[in-house]
Protein backbone atom coordinates (compact mmCIF):
# COMPACT_ATOMS: atom_id res chain seq x y z
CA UNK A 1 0.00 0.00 0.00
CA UNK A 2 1.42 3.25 -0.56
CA UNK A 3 2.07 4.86 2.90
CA UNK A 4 2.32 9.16 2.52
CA UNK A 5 3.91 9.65 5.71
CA UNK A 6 4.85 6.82 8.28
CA UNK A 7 5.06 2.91 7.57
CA UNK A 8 2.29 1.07 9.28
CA UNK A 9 1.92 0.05 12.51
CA UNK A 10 0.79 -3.76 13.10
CA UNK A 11 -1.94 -5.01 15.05
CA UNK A 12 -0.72 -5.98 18.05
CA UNK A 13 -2.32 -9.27 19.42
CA UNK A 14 -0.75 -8.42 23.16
CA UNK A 15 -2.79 -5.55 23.63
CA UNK A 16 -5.18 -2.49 22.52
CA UNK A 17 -6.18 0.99 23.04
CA UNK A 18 -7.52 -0.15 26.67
CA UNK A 19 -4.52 -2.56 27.26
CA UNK A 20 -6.61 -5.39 26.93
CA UNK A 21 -4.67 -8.80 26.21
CA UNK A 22 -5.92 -12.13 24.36
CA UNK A 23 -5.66 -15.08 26.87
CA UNK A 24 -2.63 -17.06 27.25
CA UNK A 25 -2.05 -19.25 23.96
CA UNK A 26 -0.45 -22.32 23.50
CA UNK A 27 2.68 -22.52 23.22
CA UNK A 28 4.94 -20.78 20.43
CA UNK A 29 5.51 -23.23 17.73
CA UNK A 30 7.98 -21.16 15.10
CA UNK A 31 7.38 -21.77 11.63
CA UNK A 32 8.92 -20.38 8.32
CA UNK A 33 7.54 -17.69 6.81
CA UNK A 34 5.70 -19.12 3.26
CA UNK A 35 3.75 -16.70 1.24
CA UNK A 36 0.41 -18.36 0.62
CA UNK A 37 -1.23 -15.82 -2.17
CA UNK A 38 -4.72 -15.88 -2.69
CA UNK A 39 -7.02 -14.55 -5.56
CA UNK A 40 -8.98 -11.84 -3.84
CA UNK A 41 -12.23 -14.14 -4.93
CA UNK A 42 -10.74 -16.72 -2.53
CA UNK A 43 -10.42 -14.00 0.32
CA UNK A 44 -13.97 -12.81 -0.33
CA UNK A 45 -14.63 -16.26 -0.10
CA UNK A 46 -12.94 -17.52 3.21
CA UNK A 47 -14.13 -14.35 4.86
CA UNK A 48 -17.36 -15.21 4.01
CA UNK A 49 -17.44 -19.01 5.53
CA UNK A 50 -15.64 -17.66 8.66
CA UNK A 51 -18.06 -15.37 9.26
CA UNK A 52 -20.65 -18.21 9.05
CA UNK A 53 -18.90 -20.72 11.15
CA UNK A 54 -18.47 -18.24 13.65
CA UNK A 55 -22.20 -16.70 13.39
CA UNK A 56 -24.34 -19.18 12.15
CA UNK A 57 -25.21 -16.68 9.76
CA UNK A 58 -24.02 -15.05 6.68
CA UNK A 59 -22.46 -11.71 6.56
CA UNK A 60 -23.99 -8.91 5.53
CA UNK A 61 -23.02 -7.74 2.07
CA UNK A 62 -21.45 -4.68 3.28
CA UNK A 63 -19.43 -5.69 5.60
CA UNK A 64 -17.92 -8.30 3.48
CA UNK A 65 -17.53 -5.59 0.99
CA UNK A 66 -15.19 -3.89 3.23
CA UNK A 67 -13.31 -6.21 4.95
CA UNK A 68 -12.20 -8.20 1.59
CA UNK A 69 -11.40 -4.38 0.51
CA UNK A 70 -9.09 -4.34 3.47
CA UNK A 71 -7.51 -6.94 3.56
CA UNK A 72 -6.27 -6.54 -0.19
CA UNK A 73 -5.17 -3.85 0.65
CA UNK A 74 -3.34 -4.76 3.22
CA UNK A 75 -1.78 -8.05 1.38
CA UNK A 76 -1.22 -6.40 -2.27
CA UNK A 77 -4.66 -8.05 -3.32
CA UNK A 78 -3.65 -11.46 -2.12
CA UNK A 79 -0.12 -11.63 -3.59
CA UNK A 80 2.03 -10.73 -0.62
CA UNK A 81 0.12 -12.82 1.72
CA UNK A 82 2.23 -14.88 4.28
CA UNK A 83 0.71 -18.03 6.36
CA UNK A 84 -2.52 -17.22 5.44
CA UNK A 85 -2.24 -14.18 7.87
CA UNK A 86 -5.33 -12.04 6.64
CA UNK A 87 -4.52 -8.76 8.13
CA UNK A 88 -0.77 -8.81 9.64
CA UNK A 89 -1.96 -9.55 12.98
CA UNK A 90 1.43 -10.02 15.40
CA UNK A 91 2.15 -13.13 17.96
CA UNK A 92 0.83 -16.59 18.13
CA UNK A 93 -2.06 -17.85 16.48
CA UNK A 94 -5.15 -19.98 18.02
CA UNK A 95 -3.21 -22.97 16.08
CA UNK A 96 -0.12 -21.52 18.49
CA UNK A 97 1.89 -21.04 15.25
CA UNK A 98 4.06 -17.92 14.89
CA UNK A 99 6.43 -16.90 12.03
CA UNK A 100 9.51 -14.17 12.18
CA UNK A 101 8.91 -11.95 9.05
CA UNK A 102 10.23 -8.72 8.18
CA UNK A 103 9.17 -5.56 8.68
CA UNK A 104 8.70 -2.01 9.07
CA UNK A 105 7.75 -0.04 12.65
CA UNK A 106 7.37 3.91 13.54
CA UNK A 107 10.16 3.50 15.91
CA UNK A 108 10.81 7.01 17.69
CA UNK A 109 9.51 8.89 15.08
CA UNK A 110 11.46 6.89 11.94
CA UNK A 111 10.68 4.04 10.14
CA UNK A 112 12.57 1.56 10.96
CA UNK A 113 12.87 -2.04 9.43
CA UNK A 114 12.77 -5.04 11.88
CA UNK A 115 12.16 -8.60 12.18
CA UNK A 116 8.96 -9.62 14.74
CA UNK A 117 6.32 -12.66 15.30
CA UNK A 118 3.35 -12.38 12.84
CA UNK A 119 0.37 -15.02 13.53
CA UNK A 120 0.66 -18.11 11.19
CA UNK A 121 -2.42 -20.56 10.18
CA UNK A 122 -2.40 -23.69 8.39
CA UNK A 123 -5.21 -22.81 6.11
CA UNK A 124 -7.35 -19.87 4.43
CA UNK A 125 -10.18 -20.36 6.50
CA UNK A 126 -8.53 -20.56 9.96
CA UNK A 127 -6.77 -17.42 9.02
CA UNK A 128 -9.88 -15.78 8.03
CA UNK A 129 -11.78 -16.89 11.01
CA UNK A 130 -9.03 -15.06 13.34
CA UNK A 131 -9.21 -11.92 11.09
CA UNK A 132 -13.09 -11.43 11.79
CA UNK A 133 -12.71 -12.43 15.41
CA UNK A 134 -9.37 -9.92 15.98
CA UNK A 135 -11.38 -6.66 14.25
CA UNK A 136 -14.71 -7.71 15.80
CA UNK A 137 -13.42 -8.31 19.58
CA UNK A 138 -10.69 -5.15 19.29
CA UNK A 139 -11.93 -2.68 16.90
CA UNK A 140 -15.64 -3.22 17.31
CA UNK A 141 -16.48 0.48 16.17
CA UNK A 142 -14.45 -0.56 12.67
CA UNK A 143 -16.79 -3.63 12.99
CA UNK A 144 -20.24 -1.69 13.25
CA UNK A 145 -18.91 0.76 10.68
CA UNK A 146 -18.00 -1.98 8.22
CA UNK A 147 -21.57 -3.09 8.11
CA UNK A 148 -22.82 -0.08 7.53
CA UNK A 149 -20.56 0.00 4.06
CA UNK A 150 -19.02 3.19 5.79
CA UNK A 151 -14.99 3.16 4.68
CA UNK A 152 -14.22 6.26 6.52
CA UNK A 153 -15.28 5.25 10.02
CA UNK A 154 -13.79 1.86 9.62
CA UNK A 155 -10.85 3.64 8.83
CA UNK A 156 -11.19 6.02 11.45
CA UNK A 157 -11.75 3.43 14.11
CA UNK A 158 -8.92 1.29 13.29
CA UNK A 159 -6.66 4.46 13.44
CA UNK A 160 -7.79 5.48 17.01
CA UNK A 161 -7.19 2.03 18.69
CA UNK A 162 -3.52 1.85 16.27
CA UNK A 163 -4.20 -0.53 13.54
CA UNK A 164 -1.97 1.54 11.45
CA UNK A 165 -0.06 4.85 11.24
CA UNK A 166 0.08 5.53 7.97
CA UNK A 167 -1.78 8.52 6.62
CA UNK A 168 -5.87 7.75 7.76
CA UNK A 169 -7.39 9.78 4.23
CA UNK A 170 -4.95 7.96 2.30
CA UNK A 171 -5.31 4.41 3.62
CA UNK A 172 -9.26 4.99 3.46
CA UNK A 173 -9.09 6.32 -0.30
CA UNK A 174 -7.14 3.32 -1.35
CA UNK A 175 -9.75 1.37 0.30
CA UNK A 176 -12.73 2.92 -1.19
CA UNK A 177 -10.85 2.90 -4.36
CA UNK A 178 -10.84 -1.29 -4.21
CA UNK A 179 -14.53 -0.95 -3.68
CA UNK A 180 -14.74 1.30 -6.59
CA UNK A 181 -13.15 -0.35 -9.05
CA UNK A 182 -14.12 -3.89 -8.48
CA UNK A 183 -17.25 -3.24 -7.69
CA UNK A 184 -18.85 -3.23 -10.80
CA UNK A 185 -22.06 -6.09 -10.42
CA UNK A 186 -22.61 -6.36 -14.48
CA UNK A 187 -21.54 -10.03 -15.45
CA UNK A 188 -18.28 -11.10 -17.34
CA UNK A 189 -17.77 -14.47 -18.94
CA UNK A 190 -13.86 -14.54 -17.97
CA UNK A 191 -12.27 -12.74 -15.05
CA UNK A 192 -8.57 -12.94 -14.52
CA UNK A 193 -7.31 -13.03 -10.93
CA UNK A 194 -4.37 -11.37 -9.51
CA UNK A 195 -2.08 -13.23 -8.48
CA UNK A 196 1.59 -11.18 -8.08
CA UNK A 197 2.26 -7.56 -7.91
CA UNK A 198 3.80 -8.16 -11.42
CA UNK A 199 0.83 -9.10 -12.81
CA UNK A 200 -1.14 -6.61 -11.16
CA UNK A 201 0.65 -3.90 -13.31
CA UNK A 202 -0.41 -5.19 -15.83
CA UNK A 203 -2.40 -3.39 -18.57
CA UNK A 204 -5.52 -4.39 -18.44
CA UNK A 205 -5.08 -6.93 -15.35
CA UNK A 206 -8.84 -7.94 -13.66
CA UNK A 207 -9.56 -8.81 -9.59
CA UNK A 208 -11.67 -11.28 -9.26
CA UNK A 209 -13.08 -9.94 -5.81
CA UNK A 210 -16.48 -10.09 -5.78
CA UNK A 211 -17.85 -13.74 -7.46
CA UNK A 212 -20.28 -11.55 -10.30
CA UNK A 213 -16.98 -10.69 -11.63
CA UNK A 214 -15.77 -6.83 -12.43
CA UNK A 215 -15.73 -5.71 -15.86
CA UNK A 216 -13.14 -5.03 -18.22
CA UNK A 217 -13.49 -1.20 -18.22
CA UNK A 218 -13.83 -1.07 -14.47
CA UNK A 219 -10.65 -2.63 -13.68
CA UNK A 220 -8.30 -1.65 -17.20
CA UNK A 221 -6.25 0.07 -15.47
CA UNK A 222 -5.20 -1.30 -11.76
CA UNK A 223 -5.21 0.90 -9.20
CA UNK A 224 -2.75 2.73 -7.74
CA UNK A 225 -3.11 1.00 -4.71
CA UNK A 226 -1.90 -1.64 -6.45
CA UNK A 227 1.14 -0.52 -8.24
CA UNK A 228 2.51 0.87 -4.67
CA UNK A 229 0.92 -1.73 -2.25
CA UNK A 230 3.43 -3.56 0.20
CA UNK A 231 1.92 -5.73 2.46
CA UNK A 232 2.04 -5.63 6.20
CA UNK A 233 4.39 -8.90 6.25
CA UNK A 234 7.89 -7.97 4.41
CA UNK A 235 8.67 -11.06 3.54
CA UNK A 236 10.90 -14.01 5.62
CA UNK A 237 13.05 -12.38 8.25
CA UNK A 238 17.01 -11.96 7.71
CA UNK A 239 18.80 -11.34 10.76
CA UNK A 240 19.53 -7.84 9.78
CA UNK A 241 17.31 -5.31 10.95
């Protein structure tokens, strides 16, 4: 994602604006990093039988409208997405499976590049699951405003409890502008999903992330959010810093 003015900050699983903390996991099993793209269809997708598994009901349009919106932004549309993490949440998993990647902090004002614990899953869905659980137990305002299709207060209320701090208008606008631009609901016989930030730039490239498929003309030309997205995991972790 392209960040204006400060790298962004990671969810935090150890704590939140009220210094709440997740009870005690199992214990830390390391794993590798392993970049585990998905098509932004198959994000939409897992989001969607999470929030079913965990409700007993589907999600409401909306919401899921946002959230997949989010989270490719947050994971270059699927292509820089590492042990199924869904929106570069940091520590241990539910599975208790953690994995060092790179990556980069506001650290006393500068951005800084270090190596930390982001959550690791061994498939889409439980990574999805913990997603929906993380924003609706942590950021429930983002929650509420997510299913009311409302992109600036979910912004807004993941900025206030420290999701991120990169520039709030600019992460919302790329945000709105993944709603915009795949959101097209006219029918197309062949969509083409994204699957690297190489083909992303791609005149003409298509996301595949919502199932009636976007159109040609909506998605010609990729977003910018695309071009400069950088996910929230680096990449594996080197032990320089």
């Amino acid at each position: 994602m392209r960040i204006p003015s400060a790298a962004p900050q990671r969810p935090d699983a150890s704590r939140d604006a009220g210094g709440a903390s997740d009870p005690p996991a199992r214990p830390a099993k390391a794993v590798p990093p392993q970049r585990t793209a998905l098509a932004p269809s198959e994000i939409r997708a897992a989001l969607a039988r999470a929030h079913q598994q965990l409700h007993g009901k589907a999600i409401d349009p909306e919401r899921l409208g946002v959230l997949t919106a989010q989270v490719c932004h947050e994971t270059g549309f699927g292509a820089s997405m590492y042990n199924f993490n869904f929106g570069g949440i940091k520590g241990t998993s539910p599975e208790g499976l953690t994995a060092r990647c790179r990556t980069k902090e506001v650290l006393g004002g500068e951005v800084k590049s270090i190596v930390d614990g982001f959550r690791a899953y061994s498939s889409a869905d439980r990574g999805a699951a913990d997603y929906l659980s993380f924003v609706e137990r942590r950021y429930d305002r983002a929650w509420q405003a997510a299913g009311d299709g409302d992109v600036n207060g979910f912004v807004h209320a993941l900025k206030a409890k420290g999701y991120f701090t990169a520039d709030e208008s600019g992460y919302a606008a790329a945000v709105r502008n993944v709603l915009a631009r795949a959101g097209d609901p006219r029918p197309q016989a062949a969509t083409t999903a994204v699957t690297s930030a190489a083909e992303a730039s791609a005149p003409g490239a298509t996301i595949a992330l919502f199932p009636e498929g976007p159109t040609s003309v909506a998605l010609c030309r990729v977003m910018d959010a695309i071009a400069h997205a950088s996910a929230r995991i680096a990449g594996p972790a080197t032990e320089e810093t």
